[in-house]
N, C-alpha and C. Protein backbone atom coordinates (compact mmCIF):
# COMPACT_ATOMS: atom_id res chain seq x y z
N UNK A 1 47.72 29.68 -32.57
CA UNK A 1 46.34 30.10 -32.41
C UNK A 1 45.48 28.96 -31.85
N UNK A 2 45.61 27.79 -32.21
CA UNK A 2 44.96 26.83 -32.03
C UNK A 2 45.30 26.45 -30.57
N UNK A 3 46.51 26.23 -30.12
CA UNK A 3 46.58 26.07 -28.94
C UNK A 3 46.21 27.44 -27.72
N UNK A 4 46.38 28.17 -28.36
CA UNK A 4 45.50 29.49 -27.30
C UNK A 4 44.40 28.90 -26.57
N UNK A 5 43.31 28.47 -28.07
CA UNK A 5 42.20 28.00 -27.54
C UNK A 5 41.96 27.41 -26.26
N UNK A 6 43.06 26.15 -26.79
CA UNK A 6 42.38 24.68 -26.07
C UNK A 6 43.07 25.71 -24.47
N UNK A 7 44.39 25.98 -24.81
CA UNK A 7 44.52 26.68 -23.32
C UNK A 7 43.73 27.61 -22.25
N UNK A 8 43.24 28.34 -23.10
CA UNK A 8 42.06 29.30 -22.64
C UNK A 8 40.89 28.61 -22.31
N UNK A 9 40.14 27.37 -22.50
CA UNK A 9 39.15 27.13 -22.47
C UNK A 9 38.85 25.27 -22.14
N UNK A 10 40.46 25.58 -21.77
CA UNK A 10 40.55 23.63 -21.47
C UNK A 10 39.70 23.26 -20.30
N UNK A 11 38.98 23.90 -19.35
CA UNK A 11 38.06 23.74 -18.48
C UNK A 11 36.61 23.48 -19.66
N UNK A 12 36.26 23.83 -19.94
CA UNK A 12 34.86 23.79 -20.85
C UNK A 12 35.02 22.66 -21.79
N UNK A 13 36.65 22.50 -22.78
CA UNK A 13 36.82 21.46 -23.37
C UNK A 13 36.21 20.02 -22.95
N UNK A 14 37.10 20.13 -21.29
CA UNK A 14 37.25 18.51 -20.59
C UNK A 14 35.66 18.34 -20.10
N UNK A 15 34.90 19.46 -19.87
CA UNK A 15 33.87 19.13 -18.51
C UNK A 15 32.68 18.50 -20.20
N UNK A 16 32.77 18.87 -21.56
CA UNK A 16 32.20 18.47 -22.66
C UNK A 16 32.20 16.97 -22.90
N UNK A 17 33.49 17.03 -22.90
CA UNK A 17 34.50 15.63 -22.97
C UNK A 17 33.73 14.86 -22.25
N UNK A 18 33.54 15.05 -21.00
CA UNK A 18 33.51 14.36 -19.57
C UNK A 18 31.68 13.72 -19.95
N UNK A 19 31.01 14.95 -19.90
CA UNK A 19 29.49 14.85 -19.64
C UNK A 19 29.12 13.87 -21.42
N UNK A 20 29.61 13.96 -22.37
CA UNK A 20 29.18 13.18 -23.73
C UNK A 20 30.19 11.58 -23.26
N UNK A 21 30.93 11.27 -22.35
CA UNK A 21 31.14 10.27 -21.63
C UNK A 21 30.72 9.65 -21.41
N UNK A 22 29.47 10.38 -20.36
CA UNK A 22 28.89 10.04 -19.56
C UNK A 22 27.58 9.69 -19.74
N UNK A 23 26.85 10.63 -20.86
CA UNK A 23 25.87 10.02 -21.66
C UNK A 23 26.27 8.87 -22.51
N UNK A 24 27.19 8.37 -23.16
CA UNK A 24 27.36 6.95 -23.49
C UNK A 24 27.57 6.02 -22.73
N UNK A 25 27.97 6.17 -21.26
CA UNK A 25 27.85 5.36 -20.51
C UNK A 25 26.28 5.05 -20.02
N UNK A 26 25.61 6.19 -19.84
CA UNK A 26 23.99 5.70 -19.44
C UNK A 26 23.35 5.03 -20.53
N UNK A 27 23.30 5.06 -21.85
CA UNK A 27 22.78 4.99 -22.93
C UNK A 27 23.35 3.18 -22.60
N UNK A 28 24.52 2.58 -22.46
CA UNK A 28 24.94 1.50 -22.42
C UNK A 28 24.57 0.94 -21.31
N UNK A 29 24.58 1.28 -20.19
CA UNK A 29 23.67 0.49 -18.99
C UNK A 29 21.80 0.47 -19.07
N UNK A 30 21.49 1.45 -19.85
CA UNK A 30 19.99 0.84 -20.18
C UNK A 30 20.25 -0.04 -20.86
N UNK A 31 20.84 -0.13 -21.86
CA UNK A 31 20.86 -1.29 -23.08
C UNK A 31 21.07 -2.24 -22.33
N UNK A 32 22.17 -2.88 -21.75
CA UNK A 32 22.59 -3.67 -20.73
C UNK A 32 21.42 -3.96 -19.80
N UNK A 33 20.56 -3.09 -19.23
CA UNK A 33 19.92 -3.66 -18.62
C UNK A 33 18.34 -4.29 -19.08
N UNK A 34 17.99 -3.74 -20.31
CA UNK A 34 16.86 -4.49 -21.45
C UNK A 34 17.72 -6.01 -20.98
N UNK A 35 18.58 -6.08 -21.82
CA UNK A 35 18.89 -7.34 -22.20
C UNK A 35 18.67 -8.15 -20.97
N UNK A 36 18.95 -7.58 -19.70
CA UNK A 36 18.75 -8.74 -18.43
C UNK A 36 17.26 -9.29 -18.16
N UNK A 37 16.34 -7.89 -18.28
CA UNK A 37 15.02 -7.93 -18.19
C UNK A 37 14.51 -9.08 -19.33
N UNK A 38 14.93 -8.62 -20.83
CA UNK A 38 14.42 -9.95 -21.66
C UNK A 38 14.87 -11.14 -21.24
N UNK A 39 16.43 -11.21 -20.48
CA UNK A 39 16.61 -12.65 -20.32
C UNK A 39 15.61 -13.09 -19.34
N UNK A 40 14.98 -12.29 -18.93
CA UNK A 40 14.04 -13.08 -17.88
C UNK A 40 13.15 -12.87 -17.77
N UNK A 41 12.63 -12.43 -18.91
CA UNK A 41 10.91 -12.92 -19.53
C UNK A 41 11.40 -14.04 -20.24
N UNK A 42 12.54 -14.40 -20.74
CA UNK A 42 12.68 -15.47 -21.79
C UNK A 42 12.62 -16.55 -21.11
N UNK A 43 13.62 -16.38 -19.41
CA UNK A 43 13.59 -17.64 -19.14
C UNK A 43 11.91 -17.82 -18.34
N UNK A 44 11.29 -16.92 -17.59
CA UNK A 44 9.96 -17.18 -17.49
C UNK A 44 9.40 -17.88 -18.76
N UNK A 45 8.86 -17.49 -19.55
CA UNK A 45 8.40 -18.08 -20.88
C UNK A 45 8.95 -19.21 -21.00
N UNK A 46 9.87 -19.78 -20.97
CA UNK A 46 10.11 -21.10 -21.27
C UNK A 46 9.45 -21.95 -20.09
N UNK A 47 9.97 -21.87 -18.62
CA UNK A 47 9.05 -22.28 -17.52
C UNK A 47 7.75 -22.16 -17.86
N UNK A 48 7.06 -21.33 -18.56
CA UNK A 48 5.65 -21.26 -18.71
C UNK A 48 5.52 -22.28 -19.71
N UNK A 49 6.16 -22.63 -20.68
CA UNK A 49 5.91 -23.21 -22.23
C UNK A 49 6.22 -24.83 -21.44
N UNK A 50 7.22 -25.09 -20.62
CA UNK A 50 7.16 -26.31 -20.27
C UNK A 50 6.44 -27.16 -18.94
N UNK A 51 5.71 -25.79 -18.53
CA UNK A 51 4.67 -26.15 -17.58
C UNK A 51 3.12 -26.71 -18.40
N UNK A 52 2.80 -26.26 -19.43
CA UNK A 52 1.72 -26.45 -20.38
C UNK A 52 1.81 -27.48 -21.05
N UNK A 53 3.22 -27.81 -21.75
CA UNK A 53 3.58 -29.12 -22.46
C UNK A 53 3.38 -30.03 -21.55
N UNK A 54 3.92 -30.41 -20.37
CA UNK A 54 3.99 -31.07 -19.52
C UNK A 54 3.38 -31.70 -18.54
């Protein structure tokens, strides 16, 4: 019975599969890309902090 399913409906299974993939992949390249953006307010900010000290 169980395999009926997946046989009958292994198109809908994979394309599920595929697209919740694919939303963890976007979800991880925003994240990924915060982190670049902060690295470079951070490294601005420091150029700023040692332009003032200095």
């Amino acid at each position: 019975m169980k395999w009926e399913i997946i046989r009958n409906y292994w198109a809908i299974i994979w394309a599920l599969l595929m697209s919740g993939i694919n939303i963890i992949q976007l979800l991880l390249a925003k994240t990924y890309a915060r982190r670049e953006e902060l690295e470079r307010v951070s490294s601005r900010l420091n150029i700023l902090e040692q332009a003032v000290e200095g």
